[in-house]
N, C-alpha and C. Protein backbone atom coordinates (compact mmCIF):
# COMPACT_ATOMS: atom_id res chain seq x y z
N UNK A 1 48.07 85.15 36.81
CA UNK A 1 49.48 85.29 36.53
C UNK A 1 50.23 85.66 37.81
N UNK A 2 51.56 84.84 37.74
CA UNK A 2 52.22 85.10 39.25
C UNK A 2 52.91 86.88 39.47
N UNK A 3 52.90 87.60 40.29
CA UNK A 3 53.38 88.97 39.96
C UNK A 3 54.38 89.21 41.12
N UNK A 4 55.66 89.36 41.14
CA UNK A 4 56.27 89.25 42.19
C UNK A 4 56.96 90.85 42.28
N UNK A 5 56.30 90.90 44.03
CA UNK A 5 56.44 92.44 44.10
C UNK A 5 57.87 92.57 44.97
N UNK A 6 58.32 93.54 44.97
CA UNK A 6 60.22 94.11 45.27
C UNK A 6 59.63 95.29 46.45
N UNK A 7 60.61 95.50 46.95
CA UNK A 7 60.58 96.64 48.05
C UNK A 7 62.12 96.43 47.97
N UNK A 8 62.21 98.10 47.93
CA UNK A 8 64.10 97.93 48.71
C UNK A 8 63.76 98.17 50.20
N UNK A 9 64.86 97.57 51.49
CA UNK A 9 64.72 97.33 52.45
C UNK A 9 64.97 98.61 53.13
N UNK A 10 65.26 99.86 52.38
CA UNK A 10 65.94 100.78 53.34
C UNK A 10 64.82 101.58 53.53
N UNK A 11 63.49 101.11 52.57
CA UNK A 11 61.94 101.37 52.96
C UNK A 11 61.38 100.78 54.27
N UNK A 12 61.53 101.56 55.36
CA UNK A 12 61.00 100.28 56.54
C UNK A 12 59.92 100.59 56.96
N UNK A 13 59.22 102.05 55.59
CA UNK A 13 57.66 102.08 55.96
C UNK A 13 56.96 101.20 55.79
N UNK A 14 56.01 100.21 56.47
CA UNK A 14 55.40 99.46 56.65
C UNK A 14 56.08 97.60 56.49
N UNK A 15 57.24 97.99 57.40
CA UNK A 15 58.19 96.76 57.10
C UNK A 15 58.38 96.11 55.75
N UNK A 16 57.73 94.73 55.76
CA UNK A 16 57.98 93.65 54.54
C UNK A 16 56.64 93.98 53.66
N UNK A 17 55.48 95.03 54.11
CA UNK A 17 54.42 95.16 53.21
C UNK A 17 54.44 96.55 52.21
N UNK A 18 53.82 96.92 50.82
CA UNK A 18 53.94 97.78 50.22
C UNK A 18 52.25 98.15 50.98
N UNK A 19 52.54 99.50 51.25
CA UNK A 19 51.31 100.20 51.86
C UNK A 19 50.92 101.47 50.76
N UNK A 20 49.50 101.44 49.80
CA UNK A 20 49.34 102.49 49.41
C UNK A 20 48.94 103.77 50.31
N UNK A 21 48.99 104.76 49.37
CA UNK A 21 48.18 105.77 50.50
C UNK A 21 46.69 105.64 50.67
N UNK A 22 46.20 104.56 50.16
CA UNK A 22 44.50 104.56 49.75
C UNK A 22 44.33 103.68 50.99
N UNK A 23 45.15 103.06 51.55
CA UNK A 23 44.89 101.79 52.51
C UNK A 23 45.50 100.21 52.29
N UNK A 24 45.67 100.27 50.92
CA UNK A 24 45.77 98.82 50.34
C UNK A 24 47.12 98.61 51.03
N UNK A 25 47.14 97.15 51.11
CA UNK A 25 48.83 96.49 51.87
C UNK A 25 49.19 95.53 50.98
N UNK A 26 50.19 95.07 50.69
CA UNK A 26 50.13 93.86 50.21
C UNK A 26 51.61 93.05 50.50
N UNK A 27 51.72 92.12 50.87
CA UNK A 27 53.16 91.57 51.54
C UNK A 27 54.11 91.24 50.69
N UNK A 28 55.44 91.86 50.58
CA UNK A 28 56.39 91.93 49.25
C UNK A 28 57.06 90.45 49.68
N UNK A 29 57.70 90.19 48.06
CA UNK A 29 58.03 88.75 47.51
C UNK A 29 59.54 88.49 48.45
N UNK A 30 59.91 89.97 47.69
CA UNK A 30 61.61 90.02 48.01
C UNK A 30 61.93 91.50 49.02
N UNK A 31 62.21 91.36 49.44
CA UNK A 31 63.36 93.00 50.27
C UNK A 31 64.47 93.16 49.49
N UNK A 32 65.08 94.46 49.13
CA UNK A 32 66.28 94.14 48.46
C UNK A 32 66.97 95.07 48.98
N UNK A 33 68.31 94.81 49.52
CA UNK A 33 69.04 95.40 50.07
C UNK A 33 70.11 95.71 49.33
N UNK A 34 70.85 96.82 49.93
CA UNK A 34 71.75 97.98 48.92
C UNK A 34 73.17 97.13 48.36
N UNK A 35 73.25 95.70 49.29
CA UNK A 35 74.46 95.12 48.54
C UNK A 35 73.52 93.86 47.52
N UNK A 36 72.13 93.59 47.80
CA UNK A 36 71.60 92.57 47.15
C UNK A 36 71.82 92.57 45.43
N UNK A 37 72.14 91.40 44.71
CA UNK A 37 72.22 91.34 43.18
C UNK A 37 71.15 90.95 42.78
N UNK A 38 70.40 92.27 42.32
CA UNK A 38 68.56 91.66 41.72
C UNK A 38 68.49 90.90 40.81
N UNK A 39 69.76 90.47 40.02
CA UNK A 39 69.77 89.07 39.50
C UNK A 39 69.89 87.74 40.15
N UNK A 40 70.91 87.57 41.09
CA UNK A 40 70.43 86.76 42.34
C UNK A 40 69.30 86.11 42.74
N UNK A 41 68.80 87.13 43.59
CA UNK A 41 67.48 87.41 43.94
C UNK A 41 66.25 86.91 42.83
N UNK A 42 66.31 87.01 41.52
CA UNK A 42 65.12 86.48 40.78
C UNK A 42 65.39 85.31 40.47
N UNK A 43 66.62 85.01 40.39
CA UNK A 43 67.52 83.65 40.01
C UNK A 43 66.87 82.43 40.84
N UNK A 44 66.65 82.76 42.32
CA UNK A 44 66.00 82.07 43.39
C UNK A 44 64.30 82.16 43.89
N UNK A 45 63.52 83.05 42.72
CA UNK A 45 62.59 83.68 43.05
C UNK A 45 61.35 82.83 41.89
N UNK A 46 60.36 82.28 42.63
CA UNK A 46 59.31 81.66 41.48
C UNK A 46 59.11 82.43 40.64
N UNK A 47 59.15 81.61 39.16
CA UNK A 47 58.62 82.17 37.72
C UNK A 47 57.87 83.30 38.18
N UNK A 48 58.08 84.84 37.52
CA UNK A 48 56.88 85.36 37.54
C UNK A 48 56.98 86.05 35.75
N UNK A 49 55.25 86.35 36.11
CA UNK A 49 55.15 86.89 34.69
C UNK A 49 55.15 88.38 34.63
N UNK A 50 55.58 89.31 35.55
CA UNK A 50 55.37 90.50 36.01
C UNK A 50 56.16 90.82 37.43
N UNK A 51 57.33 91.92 37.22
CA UNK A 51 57.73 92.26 38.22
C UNK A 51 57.16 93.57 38.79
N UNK A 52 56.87 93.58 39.95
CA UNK A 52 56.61 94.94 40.34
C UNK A 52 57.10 95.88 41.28
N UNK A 53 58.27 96.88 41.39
CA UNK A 53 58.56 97.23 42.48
C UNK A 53 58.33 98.40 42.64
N UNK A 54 58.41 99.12 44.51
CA UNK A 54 57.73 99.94 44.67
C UNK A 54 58.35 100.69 45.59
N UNK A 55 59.00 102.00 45.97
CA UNK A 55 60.19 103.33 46.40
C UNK A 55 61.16 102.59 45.34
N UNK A 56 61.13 102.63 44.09
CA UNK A 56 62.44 102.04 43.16
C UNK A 56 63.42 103.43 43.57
N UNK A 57 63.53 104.41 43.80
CA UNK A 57 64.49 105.62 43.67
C UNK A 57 65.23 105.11 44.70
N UNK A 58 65.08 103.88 45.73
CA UNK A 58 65.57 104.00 46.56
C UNK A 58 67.07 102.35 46.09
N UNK A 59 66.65 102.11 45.20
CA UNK A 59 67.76 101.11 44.55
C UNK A 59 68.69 101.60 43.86
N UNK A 60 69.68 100.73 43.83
CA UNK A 60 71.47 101.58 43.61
C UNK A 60 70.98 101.32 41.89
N UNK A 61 71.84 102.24 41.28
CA UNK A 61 71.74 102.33 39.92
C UNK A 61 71.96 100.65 38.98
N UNK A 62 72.87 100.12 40.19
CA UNK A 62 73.37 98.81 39.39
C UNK A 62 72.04 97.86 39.61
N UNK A 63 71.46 97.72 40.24
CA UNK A 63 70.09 96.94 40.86
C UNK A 63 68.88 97.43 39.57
N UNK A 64 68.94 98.87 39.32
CA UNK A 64 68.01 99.11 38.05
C UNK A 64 69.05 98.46 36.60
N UNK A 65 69.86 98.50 36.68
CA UNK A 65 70.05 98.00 35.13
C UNK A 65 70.35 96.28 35.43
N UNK A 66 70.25 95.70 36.30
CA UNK A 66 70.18 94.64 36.53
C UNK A 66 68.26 94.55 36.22
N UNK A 67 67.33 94.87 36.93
CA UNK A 67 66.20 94.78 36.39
C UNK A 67 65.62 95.38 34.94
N UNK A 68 66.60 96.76 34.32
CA UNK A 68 66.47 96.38 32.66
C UNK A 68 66.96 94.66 32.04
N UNK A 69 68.07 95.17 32.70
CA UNK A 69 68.63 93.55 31.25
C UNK A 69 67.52 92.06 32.09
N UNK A 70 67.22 91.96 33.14
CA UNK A 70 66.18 90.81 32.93
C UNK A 70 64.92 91.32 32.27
N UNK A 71 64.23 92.30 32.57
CA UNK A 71 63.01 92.55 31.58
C UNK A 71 63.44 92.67 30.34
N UNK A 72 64.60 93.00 29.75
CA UNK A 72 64.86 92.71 28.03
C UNK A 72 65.01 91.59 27.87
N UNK A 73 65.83 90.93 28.56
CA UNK A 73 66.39 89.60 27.98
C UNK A 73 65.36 88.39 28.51
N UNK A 74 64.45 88.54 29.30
CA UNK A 74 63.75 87.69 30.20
C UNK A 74 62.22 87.79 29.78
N UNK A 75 61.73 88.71 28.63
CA UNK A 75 60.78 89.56 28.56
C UNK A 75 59.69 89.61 29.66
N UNK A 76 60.24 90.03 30.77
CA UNK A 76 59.01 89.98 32.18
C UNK A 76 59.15 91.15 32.44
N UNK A 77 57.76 92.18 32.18
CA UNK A 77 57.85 93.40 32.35
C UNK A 77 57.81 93.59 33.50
N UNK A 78 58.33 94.52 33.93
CA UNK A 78 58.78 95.45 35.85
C UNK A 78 58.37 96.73 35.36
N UNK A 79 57.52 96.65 36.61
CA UNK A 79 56.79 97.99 36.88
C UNK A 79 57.42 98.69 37.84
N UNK A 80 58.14 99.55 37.81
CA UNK A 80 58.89 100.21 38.77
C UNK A 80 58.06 101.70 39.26
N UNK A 81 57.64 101.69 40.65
CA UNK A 81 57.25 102.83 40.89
C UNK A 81 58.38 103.49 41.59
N UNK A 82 58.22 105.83 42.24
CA UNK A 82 58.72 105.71 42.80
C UNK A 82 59.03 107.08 42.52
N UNK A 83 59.70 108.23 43.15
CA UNK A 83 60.36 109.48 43.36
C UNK A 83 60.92 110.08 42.23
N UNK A 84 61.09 110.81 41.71
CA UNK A 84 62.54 111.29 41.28
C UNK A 84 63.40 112.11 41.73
N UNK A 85 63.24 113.11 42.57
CA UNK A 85 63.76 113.59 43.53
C UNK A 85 63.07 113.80 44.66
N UNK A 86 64.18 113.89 45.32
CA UNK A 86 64.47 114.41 47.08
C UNK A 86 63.77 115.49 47.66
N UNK A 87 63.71 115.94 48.74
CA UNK A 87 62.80 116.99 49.16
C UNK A 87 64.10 118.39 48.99
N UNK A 88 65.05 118.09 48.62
CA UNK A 88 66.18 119.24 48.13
C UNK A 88 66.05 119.58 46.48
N UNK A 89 64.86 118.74 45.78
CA UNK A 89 64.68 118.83 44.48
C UNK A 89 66.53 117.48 43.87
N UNK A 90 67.08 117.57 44.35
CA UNK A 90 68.30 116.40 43.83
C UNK A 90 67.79 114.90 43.49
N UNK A 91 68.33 114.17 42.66
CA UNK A 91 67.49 113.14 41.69
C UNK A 91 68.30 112.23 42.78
N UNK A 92 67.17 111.13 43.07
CA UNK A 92 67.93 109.88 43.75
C UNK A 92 69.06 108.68 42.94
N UNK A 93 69.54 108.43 42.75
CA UNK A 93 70.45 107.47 42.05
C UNK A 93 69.81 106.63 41.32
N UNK A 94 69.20 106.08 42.19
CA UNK A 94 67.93 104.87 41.28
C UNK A 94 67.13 105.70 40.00
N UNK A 95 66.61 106.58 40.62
CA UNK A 95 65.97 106.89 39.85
C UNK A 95 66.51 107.77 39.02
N UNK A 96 67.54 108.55 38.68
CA UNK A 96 67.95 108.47 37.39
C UNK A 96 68.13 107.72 36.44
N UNK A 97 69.13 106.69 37.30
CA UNK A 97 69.29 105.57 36.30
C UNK A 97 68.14 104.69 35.91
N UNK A 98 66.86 104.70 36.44
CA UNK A 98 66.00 104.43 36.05
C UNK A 98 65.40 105.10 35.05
N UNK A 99 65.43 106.25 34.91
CA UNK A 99 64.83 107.26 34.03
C UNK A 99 65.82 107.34 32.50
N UNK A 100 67.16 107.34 32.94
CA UNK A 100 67.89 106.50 31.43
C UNK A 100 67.60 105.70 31.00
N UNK A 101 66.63 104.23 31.37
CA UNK A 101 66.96 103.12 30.88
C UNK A 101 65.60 102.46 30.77
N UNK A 102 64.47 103.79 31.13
CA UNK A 102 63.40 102.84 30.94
C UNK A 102 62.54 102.94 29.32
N UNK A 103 61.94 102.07 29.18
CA UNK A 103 61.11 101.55 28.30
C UNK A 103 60.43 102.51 27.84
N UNK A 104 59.06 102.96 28.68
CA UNK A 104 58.10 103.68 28.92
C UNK A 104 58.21 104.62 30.04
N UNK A 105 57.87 105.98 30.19
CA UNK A 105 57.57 106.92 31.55
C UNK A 105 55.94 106.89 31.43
N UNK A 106 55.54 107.04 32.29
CA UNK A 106 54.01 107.07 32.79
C UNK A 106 54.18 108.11 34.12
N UNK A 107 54.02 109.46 34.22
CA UNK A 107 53.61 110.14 35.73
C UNK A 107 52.63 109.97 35.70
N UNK A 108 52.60 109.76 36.92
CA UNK A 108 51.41 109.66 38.25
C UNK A 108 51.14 111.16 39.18
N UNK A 109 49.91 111.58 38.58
CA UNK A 109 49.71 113.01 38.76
C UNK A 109 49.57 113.36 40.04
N UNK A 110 50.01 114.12 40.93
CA UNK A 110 49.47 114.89 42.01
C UNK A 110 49.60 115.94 42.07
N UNK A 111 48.32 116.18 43.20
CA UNK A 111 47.92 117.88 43.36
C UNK A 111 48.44 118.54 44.96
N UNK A 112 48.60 119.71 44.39
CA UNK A 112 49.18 120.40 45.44
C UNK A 112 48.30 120.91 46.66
N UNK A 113 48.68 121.27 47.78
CA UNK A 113 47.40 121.83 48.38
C UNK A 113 46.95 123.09 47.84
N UNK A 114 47.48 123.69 46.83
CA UNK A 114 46.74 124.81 45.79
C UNK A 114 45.82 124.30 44.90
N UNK A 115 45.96 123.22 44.57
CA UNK A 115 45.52 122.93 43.51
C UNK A 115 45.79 122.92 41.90
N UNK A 116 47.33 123.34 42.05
CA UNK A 116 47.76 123.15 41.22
C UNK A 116 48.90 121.94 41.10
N UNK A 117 48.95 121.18 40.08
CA UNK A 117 49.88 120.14 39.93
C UNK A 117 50.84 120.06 40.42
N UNK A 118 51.34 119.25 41.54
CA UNK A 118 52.63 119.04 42.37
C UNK A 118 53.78 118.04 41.43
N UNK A 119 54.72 118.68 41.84
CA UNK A 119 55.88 118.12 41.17
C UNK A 119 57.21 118.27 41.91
N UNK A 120 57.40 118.78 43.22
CA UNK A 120 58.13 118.44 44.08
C UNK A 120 57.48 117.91 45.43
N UNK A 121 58.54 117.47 46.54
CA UNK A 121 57.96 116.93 47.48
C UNK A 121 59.09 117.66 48.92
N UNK A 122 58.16 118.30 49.88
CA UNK A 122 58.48 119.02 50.74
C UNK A 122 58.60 118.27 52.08
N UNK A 123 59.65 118.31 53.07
CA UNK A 123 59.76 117.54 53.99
C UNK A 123 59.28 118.13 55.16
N UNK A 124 58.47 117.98 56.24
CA UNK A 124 58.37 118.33 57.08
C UNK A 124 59.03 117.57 58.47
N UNK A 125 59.21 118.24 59.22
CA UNK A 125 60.02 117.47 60.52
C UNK A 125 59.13 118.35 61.64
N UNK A 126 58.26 117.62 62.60
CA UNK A 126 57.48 117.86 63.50
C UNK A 126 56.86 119.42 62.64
N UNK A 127 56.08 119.07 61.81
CA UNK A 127 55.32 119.59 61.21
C UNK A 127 55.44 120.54 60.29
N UNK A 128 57.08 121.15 60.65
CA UNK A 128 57.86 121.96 60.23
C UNK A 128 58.33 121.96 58.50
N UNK A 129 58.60 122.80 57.13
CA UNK A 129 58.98 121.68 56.11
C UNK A 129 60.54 122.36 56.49
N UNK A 130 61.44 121.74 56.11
CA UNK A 130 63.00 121.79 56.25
C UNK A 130 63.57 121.40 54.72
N UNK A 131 64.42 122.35 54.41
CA UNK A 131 65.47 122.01 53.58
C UNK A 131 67.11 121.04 53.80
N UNK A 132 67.06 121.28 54.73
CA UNK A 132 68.51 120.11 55.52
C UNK A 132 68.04 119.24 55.69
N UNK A 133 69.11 118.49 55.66
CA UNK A 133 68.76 116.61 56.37
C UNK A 133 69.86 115.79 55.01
N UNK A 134 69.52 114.69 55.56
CA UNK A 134 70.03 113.39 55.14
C UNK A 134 69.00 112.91 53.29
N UNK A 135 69.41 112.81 52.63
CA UNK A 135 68.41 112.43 51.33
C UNK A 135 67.40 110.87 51.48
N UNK A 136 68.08 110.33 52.24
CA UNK A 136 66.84 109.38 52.80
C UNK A 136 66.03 109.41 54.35
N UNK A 137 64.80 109.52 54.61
CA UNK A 137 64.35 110.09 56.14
C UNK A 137 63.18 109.25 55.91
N UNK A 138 62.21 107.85 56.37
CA UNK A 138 61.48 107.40 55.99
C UNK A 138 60.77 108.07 56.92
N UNK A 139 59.22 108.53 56.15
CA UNK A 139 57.78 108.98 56.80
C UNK A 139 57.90 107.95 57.75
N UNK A 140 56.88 108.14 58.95
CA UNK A 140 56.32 108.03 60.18
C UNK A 140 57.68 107.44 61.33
N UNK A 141 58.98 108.10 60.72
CA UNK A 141 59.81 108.03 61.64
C UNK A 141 60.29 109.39 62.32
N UNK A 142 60.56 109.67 63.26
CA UNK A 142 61.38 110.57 64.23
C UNK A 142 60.38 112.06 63.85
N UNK A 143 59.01 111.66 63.60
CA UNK A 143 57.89 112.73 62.93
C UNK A 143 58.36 113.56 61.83
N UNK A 144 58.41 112.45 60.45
CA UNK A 144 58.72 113.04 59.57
C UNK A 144 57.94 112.57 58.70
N UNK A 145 57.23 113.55 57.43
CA UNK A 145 56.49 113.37 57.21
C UNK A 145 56.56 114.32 55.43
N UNK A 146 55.70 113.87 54.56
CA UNK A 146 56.40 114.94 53.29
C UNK A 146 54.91 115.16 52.89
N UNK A 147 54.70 116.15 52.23
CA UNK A 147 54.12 116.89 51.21
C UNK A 147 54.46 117.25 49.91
N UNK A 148 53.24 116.76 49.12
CA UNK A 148 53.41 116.86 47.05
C UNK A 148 52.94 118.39 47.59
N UNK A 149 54.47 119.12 46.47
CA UNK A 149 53.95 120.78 46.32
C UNK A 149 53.99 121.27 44.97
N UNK A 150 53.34 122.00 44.68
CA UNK A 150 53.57 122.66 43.25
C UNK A 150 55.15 123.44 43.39
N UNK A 151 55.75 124.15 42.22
CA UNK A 151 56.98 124.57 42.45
C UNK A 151 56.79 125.75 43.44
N UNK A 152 55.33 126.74 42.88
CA UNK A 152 55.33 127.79 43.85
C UNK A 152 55.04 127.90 45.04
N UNK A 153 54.09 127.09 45.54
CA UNK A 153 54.27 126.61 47.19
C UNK A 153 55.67 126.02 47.43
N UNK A 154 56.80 125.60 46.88
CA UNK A 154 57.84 124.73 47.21
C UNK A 154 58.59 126.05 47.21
N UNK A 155 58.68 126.99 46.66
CA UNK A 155 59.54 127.90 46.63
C UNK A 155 59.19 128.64 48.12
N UNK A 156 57.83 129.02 48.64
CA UNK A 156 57.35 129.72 49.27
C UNK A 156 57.72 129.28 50.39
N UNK A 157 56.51 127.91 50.76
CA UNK A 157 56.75 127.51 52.08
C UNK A 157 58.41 126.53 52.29
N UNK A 158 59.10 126.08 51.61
CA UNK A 158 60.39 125.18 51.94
C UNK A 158 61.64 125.83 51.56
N UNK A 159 61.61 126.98 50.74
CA UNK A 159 62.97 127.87 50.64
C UNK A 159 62.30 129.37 51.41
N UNK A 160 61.23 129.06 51.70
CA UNK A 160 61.40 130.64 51.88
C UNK A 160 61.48 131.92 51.35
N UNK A 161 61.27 131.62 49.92
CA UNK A 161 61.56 133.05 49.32
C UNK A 161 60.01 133.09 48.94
N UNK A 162 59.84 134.00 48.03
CA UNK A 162 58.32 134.85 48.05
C UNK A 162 58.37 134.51 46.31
C-alpha cells in the first residue's frame, strides 16, 4: 500500500528526511510549508492509502483540519505524530487543534532520566536547560538540544524551584 509521508518544512532536522531517534530515515513525500494548502498538496500527490505525518505540532491549525476533512471525507487515515507542548509547557497551535479534532489519541510513552514517566520536554542551549527563547528552536541547531522530563525534574532542573 502506497503511504505518503508529510514533514512541515520549518522541521529542517534532517532536511527532506523523517529521522527517528532509533536511526531509521526515510525521505518525505511532501514538505509543507506554513502558507502550503494540505488540500492542494494531496490534490497533486499520488493516491495514497495512508497518510503519515511527522513534528505535526508544527502545522498551522488550518493545515490540521484540512487533513481531518480529507481523512473523513477521503477515508485515508493520517497518522499524525508529534509534541503537545513547548519546552515553556504552552500547547503548539497544531497541536491543539489537532487534539480537538482527532479521531483516536494514542501517547507514546517516555521516560525521564528518573525513571519516572516524562511528560514535558526541557530545552537545553549549550547544555544548559533554559526557560526563554522563541517556541520553535530546531535540535542540532545553534547547540540546542531537548530532554523528555517528568514534571518533577521539570520543575527542578528548568524552573528552578525545589
Amino acid at each position: 500500500m502506497q503511504v505518503l509521508v508529510l514533514k512541515p518544512a520549518i522541521d529542517t532536522k534532517g532536511n527532506d528526511t523523517v529521522t527517528s531517534r532509533l536511526g531509521t530515515t526515510r525521505k518525505v513525500d511532501i514538505l509543507v510549508h506554513p502558507i502550503d494548502s494540505i488540500q492542494k498538496l494531496l490534490a497533486n500527490a499520488p493516491q495514497a492509502h495512508c497518510i503519515l505525518v511527522d513534528e505535526a505540532q508544527f502545522l498551522t491549525p488550518k493545515q490540521v483540519e484540512e487533513l481531518f476533512w480529507y481523512a473523513s471525507t477521503g477515508d485515508v487515515p493520517v497518522l499524525a505524530y508529534g509534541l503537545r507542548t513547548d519546552f515553556q509547557t504552552i500547547g503548539f497551535p497544531g497541536a491543539s487543534r489537532l487534539l480537538e479534532l482527532a479521531h483516536d489519541l494514542q501517547e507514546l510513552k517516555t521516560i525521564c532520566r528518573c525513571g519516572r514517566k516524562a511528560v514535558l520536554n526541557g530545552r537545553k542551549l549549550n547544555g544548559v536547560f533554559v526557560h526563554e527563547g522563541n517556541q520553535v528552536a530546531i535540535e542540532d541547531q545553534q547547540h540546542i538540544e531537548y530532554e523528555s522530563l517528568c514534571a518533577a525534574d521539570y520543575r527542578k532542573l528548568v524552573l528552578n524551584q525545589p
